[in-house]
Protein backbone atom coordinates (compact mmCIF):
# COMPACT_ATOMS: atom_id res chain seq x y z
CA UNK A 1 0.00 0.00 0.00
CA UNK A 2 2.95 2.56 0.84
CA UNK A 3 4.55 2.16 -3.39
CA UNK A 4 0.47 2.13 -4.31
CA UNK A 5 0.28 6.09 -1.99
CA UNK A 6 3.86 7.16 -2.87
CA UNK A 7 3.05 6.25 -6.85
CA UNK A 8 -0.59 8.10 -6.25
CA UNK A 9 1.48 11.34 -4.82
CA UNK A 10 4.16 11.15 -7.54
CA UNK A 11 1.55 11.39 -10.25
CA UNK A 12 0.08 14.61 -9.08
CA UNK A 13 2.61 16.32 -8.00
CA UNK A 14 5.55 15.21 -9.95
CA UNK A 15 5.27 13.68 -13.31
CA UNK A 16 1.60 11.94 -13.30
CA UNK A 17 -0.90 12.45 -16.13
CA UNK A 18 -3.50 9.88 -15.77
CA UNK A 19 -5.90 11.77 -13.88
CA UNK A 20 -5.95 14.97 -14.20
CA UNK A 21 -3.59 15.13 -17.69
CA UNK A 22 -1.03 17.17 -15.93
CA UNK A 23 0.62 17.95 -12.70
CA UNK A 24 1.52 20.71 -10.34
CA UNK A 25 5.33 20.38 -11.66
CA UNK A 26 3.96 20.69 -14.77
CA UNK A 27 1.58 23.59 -14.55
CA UNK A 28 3.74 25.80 -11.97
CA UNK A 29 6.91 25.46 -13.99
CA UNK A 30 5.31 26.06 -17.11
CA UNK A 31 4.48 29.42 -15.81
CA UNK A 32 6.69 33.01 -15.05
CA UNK A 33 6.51 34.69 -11.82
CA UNK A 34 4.31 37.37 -13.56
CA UNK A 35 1.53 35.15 -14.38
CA UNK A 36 1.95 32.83 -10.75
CA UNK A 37 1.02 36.07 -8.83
CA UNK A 38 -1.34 37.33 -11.05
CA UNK A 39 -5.09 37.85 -9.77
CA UNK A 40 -8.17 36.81 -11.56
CA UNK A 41 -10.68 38.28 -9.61
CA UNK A 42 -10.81 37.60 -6.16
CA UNK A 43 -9.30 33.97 -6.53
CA UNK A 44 -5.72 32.69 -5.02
CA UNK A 45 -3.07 33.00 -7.28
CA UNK A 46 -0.76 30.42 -8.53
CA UNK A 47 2.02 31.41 -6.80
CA UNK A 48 -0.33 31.22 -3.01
CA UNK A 49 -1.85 27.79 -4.36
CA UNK A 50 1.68 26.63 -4.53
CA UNK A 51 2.84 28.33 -1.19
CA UNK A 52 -0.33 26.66 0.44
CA UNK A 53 0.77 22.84 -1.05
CA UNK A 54 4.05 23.51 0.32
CA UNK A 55 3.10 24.32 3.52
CA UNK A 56 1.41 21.14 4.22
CA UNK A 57 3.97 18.96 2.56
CA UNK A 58 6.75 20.80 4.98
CA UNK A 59 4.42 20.10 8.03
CA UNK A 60 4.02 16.51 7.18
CA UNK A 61 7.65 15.80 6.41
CA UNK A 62 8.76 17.56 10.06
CA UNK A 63 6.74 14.49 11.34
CA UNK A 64 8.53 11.79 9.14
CA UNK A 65 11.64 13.77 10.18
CA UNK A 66 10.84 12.98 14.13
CA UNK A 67 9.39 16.21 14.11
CA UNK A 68 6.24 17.87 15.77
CA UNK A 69 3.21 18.35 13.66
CA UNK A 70 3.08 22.13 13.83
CA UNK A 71 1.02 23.46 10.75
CA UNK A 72 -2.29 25.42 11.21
CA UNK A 73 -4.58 26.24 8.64
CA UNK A 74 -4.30 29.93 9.45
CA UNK A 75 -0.69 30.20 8.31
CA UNK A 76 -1.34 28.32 5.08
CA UNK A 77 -1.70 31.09 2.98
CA UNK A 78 0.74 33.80 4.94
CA UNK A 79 3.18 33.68 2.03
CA UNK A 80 6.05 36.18 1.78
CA UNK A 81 5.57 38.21 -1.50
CA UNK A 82 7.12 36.83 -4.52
CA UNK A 83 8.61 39.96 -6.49
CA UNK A 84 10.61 38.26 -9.40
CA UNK A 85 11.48 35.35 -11.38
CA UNK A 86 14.50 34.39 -8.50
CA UNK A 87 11.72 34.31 -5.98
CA UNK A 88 9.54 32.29 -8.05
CA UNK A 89 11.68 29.93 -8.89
CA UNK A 90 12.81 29.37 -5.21
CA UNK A 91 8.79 28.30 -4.33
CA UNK A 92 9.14 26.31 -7.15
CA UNK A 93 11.80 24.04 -6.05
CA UNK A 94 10.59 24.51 -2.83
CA UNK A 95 7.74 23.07 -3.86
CA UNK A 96 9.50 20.10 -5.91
CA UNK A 97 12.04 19.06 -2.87
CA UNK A 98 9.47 19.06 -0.63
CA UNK A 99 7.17 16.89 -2.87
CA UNK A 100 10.09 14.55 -3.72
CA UNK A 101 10.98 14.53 -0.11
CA UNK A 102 7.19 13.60 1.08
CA UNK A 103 7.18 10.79 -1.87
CA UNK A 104 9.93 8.99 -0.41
CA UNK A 105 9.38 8.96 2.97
CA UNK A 106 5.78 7.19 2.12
CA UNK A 107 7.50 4.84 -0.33
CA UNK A 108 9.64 4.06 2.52
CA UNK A 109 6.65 3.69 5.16
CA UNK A 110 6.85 0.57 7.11
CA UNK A 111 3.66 -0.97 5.83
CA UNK A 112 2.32 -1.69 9.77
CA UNK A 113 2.41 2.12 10.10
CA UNK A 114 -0.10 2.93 8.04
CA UNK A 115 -2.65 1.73 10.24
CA UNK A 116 -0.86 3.99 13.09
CA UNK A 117 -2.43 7.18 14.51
CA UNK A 118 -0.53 9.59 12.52
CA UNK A 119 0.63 12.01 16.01
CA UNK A 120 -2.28 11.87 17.67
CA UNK A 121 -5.34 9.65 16.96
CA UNK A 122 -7.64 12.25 16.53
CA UNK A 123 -5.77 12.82 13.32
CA UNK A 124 -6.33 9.28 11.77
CA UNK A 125 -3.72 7.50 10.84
CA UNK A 126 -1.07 8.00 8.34
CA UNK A 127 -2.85 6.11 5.78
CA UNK A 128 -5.56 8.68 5.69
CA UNK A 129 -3.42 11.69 6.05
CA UNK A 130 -1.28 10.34 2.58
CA UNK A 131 -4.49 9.92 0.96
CA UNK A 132 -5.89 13.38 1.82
CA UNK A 133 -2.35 15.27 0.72
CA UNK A 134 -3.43 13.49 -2.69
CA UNK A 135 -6.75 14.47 -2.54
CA UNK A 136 -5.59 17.76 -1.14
CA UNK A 137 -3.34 18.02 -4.21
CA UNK A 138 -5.37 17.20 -6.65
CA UNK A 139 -8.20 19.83 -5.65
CA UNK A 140 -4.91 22.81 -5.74
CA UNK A 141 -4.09 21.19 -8.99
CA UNK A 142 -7.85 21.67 -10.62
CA UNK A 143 -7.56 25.42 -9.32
CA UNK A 144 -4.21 26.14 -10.58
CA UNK A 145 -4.70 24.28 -14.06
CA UNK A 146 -8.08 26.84 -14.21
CA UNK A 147 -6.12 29.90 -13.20
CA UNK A 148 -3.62 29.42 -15.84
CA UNK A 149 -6.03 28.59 -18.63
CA UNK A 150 -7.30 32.45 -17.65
CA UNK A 151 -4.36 33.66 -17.58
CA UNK A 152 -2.97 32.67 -20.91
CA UNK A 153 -6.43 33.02 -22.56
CA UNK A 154 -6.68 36.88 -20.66
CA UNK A 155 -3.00 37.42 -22.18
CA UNK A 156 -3.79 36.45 -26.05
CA UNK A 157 -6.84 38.25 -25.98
CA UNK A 158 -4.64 41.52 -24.92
């Protein structure tokens, strides 16, 4: 079950196309800084969609690190500002070493763990945590894939 979640979080946020006929590697670094902070209406940008995947992915590898689970939903979307293509592309392999990082400490679960409470059992257990970061993901990844469509289709029609 851990290769069957680690292959599941690989596809959407590394190199997967079978669901959703992308990924969020795909769609963030097919994108400039420009068009990851710009705002279509009063919807998240790109670049605070990414910030906000990040964010989780950090919090859950500080547990598989030995770590304390110390994300809140509040900070989620406090993300510094991103002012150029450097800063960009730092959330962007942010983003992609945190993912890879996440992947491989789930392919290397110990398949009784699972099952375990994942820090405290009020959370579930680590099984259900991995599936909601894909679920999680793959929600972000609809967004993002609908922001950039307006984007681009905004920017030819200019």
């Amino acid at each position: 079950m851990n290769t069957y979640l680690a292959n599941r979080l690989q596809e959407v946020l590394l190199d997967g196309k079978w669901i959703a006929n992308t990924n969020f590697k795909e769609q963030i670094t097919s994108v400039n800084w420009q068009q990851a902070t710009q705002k279509v209406g009063n919807l998240n940008t790109i670049a605070l969609l990414t910030f906000h995947v990040i964010y989780y992915l950090k919090g859950l590898n500080q547990v598989f690190d030995g770590g304390n689970l110390d994300i809140k939903d509040k900070y989620s979307f406090e993300m510094p500002e991103i002012s150029s293509e450097n800063h960009w592309n730092q959330l962007v392999q942010e983003f992609l070493s945190n993912a890879e990082k996440f992947i491989q400490y789930v392919r290397e679960l110990d398949e009784a763990t699972l099952n375990q409470a994942f820090v405290k059992a009020e959370y579930g257990s680590y099984q259900r945590n991995i599936e909601a970061q894909i679920e999680h993901s793959y929600y972000h990844l609809g967004q993002i894939s609908l922001l950039k469509k307006l984007i681009v289709q905004n920017q030819n029609e200019n």
